[in-house]
Structures are given as C-alpha cells and as structure tokens.
PDB file of N, CA and C in Angstrom:
ATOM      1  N   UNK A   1      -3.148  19.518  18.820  1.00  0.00           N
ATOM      2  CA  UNK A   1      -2.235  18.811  17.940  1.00  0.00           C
ATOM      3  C   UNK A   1      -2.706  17.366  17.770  1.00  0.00           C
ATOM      4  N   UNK A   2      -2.563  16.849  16.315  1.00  0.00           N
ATOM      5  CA  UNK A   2      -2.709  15.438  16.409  1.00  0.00           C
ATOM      6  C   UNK A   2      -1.795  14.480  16.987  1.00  0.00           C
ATOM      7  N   UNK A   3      -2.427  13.149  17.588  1.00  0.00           N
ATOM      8  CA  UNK A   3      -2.021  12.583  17.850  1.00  0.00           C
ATOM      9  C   UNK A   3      -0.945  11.499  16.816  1.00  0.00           C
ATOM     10  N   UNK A   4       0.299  11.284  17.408  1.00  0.00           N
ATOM     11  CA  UNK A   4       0.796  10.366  16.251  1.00  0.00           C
ATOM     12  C   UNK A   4       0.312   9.399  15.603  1.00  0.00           C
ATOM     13  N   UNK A   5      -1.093   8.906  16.197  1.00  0.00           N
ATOM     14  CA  UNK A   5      -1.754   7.712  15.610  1.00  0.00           C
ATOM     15  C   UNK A   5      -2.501   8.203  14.564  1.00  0.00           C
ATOM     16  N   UNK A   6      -3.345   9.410  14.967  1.00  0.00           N
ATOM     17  CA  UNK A   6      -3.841  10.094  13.845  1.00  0.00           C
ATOM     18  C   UNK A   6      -3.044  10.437  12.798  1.00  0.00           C
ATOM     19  N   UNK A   7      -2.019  10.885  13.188  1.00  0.00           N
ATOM     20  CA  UNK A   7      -1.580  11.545  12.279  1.00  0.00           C
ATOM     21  C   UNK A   7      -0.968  10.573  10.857  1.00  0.00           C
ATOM     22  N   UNK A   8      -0.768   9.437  11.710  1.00  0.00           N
ATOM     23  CA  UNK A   8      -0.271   7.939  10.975  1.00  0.00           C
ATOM     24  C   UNK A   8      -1.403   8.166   9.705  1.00  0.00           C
ATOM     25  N   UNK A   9      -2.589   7.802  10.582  1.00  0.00           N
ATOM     26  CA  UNK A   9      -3.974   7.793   9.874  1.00  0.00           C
ATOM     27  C   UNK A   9      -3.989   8.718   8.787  1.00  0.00           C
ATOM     28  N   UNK A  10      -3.642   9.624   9.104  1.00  0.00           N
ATOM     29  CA  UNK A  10      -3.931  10.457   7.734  1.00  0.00           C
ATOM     30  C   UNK A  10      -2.929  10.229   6.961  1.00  0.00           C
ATOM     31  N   UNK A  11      -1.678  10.279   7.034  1.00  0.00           N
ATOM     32  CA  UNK A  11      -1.014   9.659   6.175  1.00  0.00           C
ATOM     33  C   UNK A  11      -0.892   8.551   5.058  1.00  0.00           C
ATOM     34  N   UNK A  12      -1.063   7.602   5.807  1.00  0.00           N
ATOM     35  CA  UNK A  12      -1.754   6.347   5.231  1.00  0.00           C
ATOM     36  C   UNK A  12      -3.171   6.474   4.149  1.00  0.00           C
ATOM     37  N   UNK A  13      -3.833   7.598   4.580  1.00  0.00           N
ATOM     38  CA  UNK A  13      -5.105   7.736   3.352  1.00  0.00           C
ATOM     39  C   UNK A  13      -4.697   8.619   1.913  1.00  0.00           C
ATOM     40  N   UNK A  14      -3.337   9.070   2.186  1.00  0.00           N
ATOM     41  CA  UNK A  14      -2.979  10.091   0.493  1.00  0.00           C
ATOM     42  C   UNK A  14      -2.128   9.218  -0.044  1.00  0.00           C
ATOM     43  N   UNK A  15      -2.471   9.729  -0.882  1.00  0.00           N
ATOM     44  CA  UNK A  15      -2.175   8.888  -2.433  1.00  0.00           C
ATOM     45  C   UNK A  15      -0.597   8.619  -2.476  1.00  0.00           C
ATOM     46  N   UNK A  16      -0.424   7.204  -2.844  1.00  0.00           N
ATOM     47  CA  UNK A  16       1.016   6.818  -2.993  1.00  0.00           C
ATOM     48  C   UNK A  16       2.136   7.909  -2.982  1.00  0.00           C
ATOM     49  N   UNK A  17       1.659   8.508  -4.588  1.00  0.00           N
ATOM     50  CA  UNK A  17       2.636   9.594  -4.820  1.00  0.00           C
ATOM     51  C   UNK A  17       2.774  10.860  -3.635  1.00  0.00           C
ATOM     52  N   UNK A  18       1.944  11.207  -3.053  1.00  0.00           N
ATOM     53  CA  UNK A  18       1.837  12.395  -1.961  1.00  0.00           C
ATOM     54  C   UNK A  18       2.897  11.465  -0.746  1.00  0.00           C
ATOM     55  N   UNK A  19       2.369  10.252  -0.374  1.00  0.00           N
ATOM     56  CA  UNK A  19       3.312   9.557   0.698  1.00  0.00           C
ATOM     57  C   UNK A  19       5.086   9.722   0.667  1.00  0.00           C
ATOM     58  N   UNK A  20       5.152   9.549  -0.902  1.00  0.00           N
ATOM     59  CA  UNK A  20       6.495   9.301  -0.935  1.00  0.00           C
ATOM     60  C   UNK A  20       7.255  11.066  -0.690  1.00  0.00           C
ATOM     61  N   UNK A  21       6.688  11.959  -1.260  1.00  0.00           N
ATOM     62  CA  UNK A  21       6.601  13.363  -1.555  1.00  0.00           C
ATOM     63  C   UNK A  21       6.837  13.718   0.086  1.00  0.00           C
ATOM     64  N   UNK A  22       5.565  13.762   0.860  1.00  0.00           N
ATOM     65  CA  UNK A  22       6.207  13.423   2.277  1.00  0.00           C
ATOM     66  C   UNK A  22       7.234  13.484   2.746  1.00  0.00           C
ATOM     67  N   UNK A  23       7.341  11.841   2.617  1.00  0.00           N
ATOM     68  CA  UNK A  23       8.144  11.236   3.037  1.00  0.00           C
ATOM     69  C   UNK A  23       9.986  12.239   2.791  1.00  0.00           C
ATOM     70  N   UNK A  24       9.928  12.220   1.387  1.00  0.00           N
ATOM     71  CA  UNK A  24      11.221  13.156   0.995  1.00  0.00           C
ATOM     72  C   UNK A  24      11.272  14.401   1.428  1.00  0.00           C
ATOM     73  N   UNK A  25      10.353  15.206   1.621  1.00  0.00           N
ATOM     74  CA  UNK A  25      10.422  16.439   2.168  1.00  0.00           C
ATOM     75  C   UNK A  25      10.801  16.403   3.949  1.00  0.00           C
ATOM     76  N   UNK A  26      10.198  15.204   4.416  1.00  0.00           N
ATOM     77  CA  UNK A  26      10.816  14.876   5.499  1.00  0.00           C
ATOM     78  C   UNK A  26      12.128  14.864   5.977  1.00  0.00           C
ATOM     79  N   UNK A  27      12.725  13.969   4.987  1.00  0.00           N
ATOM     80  CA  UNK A  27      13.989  13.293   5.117  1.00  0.00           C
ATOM     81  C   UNK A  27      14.730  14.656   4.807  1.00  0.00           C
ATOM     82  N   UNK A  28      14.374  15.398   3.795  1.00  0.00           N
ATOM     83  CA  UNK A  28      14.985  17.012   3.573  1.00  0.00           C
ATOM     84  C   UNK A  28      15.009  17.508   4.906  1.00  0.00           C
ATOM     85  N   UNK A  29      14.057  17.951   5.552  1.00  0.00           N
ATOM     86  CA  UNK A  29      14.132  18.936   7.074  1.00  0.00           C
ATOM     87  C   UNK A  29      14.778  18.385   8.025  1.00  0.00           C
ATOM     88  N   UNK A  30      14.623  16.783   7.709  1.00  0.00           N
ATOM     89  CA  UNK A  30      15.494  16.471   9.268  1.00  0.00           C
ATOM     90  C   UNK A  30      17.056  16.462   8.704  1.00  0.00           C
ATOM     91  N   UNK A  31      17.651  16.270   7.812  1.00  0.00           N
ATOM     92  CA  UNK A  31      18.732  16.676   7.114  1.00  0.00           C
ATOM     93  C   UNK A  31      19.374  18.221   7.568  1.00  0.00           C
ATOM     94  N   UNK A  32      18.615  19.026   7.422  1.00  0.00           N
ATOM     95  CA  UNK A  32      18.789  20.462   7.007  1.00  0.00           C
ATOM     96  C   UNK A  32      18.342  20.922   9.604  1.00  0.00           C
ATOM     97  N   UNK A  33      18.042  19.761   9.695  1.00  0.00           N
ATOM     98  CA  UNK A  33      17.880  20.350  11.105  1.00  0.00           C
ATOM     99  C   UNK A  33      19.231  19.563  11.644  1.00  0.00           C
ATOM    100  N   UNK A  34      19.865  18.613  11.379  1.00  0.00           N
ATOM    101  CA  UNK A  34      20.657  17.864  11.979  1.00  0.00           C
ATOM    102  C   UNK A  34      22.204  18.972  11.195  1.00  0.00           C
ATOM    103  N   UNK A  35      22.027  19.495  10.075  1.00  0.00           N
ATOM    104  CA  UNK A  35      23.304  20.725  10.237  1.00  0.00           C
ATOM    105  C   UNK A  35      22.723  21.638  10.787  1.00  0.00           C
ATOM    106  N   UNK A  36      21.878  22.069  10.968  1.00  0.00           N
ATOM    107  CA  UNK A  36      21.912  23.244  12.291  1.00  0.00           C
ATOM    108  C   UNK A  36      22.164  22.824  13.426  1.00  0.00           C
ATOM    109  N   UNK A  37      21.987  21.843  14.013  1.00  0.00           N
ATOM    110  CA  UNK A  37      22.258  21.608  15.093  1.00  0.00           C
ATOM    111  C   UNK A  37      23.744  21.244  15.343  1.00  0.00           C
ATOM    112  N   UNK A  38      24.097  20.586  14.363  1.00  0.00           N
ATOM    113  CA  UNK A  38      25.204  20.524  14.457  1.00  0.00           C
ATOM    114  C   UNK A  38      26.584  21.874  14.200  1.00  0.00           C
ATOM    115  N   UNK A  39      25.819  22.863  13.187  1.00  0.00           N
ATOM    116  CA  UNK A  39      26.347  23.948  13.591  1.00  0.00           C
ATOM    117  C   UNK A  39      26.571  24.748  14.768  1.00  0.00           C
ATOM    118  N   UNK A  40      25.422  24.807  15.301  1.00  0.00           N
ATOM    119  CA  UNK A  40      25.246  24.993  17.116  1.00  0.00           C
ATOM    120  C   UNK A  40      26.196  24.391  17.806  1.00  0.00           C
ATOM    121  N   UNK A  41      25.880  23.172  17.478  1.00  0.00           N
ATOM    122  CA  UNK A  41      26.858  22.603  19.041  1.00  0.00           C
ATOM    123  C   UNK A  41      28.573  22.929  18.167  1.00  0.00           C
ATOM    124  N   UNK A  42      28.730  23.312  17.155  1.00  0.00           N
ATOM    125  CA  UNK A  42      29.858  23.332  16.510  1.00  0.00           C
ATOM    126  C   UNK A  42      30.241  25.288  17.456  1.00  0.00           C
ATOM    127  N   UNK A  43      29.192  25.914  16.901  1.00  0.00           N
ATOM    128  CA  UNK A  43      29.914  27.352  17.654  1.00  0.00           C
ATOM    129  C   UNK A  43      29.683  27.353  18.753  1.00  0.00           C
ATOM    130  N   UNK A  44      29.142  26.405  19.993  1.00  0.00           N
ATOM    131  CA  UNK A  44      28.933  26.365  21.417  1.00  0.00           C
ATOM    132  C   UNK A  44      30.505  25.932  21.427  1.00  0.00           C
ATOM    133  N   UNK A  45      31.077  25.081  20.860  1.00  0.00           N
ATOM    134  CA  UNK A  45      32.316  24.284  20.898  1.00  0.00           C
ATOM    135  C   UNK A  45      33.508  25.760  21.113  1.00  0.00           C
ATOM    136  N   UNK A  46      33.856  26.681  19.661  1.00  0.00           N
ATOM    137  CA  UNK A  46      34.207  27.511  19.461  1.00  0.00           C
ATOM    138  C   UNK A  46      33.755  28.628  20.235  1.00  0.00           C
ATOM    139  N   UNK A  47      33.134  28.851  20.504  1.00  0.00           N
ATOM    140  CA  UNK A  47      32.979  30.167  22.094  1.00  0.00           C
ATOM    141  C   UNK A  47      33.119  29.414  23.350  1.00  0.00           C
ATOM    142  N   UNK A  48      33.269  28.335  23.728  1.00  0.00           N
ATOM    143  CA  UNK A  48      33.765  27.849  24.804  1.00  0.00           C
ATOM    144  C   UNK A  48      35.522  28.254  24.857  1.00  0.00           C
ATOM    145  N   UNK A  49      35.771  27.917  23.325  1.00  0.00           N
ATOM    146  CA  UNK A  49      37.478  27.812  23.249  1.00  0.00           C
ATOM    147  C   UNK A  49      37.676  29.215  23.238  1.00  0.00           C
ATOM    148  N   UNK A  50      36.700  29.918  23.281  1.00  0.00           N
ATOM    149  CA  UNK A  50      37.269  31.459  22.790  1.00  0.00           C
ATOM    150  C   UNK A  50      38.291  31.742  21.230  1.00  0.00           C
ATOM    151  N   UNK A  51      37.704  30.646  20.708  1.00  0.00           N
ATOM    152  CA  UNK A  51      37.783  30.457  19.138  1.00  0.00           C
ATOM    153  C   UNK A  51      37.119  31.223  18.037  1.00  0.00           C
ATOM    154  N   UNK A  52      35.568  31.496  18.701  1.00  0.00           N
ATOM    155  CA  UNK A  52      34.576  31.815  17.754  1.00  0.00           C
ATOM    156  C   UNK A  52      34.826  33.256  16.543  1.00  0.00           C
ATOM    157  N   UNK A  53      35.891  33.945  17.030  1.00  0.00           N
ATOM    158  CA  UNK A  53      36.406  35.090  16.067  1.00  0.00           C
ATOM    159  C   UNK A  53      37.161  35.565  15.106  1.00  0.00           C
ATOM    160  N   UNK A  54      37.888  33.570  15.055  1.00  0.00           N
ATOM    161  CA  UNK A  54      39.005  33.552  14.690  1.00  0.00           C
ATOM    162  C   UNK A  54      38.492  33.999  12.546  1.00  0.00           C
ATOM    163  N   UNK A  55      39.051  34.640  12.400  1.00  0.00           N
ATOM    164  CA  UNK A  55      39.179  34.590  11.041  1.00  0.00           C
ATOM    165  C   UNK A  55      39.448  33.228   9.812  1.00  0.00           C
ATOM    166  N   UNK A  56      38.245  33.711   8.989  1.00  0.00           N
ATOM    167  CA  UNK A  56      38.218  32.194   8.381  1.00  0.00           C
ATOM    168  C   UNK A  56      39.471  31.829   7.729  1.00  0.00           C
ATOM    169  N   UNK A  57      40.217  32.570   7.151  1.00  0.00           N
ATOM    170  CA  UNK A  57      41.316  32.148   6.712  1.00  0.00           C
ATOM    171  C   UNK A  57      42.523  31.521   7.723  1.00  0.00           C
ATOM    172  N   UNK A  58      42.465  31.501   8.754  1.00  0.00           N
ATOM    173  CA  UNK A  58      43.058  31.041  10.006  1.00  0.00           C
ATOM    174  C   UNK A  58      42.641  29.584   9.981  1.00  0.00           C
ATOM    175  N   UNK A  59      41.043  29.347  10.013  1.00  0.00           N
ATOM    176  CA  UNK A  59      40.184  28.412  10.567  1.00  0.00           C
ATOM    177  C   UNK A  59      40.885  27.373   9.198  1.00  0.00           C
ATOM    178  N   UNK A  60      40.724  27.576   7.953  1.00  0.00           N
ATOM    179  CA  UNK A  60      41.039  26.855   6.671  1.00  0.00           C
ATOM    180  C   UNK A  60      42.637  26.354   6.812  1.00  0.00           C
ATOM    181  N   UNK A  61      43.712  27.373   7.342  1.00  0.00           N
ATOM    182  CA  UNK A  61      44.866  27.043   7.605  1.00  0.00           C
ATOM    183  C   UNK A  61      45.090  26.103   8.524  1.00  0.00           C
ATOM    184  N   UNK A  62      44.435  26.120   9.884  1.00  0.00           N
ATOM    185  CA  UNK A  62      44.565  24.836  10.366  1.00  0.00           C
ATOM    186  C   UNK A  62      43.942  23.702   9.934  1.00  0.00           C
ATOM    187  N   UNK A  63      43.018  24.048   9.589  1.00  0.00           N
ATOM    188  CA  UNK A  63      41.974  22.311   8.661  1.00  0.00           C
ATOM    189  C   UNK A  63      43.246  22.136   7.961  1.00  0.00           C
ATOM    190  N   UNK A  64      43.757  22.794   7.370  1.00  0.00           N
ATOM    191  CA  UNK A  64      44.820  22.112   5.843  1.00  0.00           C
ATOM    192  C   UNK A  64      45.869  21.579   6.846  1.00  0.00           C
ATOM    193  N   UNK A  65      46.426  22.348   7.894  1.00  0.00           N
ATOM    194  CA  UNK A  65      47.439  21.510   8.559  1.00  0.00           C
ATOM    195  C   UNK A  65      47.000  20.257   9.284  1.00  0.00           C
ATOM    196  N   UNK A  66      45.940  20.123   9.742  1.00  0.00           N
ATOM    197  CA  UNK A  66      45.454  18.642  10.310  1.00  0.00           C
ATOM    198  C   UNK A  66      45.366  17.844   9.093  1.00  0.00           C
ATOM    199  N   UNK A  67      44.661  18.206   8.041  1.00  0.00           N
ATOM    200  CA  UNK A  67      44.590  17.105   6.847  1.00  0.00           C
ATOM    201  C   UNK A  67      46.110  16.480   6.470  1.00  0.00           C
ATOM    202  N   UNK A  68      46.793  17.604   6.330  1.00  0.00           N
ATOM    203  CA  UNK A  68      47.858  17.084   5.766  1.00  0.00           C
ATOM    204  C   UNK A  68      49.009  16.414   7.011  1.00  0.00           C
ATOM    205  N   UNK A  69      48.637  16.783   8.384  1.00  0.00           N
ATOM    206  CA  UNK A  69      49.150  15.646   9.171  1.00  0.00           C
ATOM    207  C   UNK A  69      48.446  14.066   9.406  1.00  0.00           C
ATOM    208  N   UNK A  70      47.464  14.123   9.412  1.00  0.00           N
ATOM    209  CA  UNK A  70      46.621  13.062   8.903  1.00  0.00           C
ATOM    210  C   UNK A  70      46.776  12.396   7.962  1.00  0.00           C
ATOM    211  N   UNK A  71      46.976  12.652   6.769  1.00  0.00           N
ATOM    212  CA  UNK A  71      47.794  11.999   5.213  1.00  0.00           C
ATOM    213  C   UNK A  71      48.616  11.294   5.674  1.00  0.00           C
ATOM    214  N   UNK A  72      49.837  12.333   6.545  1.00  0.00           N
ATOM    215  CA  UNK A  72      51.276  11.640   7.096  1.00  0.00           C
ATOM    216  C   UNK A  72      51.306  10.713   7.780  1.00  0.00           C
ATOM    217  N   UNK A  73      50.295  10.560   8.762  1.00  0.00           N
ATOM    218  CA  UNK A  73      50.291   9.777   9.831  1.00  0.00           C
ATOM    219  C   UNK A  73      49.501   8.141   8.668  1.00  0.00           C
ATOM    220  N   UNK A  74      48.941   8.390   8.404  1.00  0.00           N
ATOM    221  CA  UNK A  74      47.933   7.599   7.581  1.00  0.00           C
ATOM    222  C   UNK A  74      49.102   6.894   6.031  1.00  0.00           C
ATOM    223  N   UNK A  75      49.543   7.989   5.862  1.00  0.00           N
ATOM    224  CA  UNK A  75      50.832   7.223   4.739  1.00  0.00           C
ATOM    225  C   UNK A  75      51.446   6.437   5.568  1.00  0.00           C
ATOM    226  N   UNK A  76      52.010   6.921   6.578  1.00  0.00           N
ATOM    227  CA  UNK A  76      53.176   5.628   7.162  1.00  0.00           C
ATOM    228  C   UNK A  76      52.954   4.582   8.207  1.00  0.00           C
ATOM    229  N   UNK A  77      51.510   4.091   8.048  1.00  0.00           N
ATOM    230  CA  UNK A  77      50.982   3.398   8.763  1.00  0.00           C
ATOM    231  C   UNK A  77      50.992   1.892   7.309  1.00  0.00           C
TER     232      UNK A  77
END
C-alpha cells in the first residue's frame, strides 16, 4: 500500500479538474460511510432495547409523538 506521502504525491500531479473530481467522490464515500455507520450503531442501539422488530409503522408513531411533544414543549417555552 502507498504511503500517505506518496499517495499525497500522486495526487498533487493530476490535473486540477481530476483533483477536484477526487476530492468530491471522496467527500461522497465518507458521507455514504458515516450513514452506515451510523445506521449500525443505530440497530446495535435497537437490539440492545429489544426494539429491533418493532414494526415500522409503530417506529413512525412514536417519532410523530416525540415531534409533536417537542413542538409543545418548544411552543411554551
């Protein structure tokens, strides 16, 4: 494997447009790895609670009841 210095190195020698191209495809994967991971630690969360089976229409019913206690709490503040 290259080294990060190398790898700098090669970077630094392609053409502007390829850098930026890179660069965005980068910023795409670590995007797209930071919701997986965060999905993970989201169903590690939910099979700890013995949550993980719950039916999605359950899961949406409580989101709507926290939002809308949240509103409440948040209106009369």
């Amino acid at each position: 494997m290259q080294s990060l210095d190398d790898l700098a190195q090669t970077i630094i020698a392609l053409p502007q447009a390829d850098q930026e191209t890179l660069i965005n495809k980068v910023a795409q994967l670590n995007f797209k790895k930071g919701l997986s991971d965060l999905a993970d630690n989201y169903r590690r969360r939910l099979a700890s609670e013995n949550r993980l089976e719950i039916p999605a229409d359950e899961v949406w019913a409580e989101l709507q009841r926290i939002r809308e206690e949240v509103a409440k709490r948040e209106s009369s503040n």
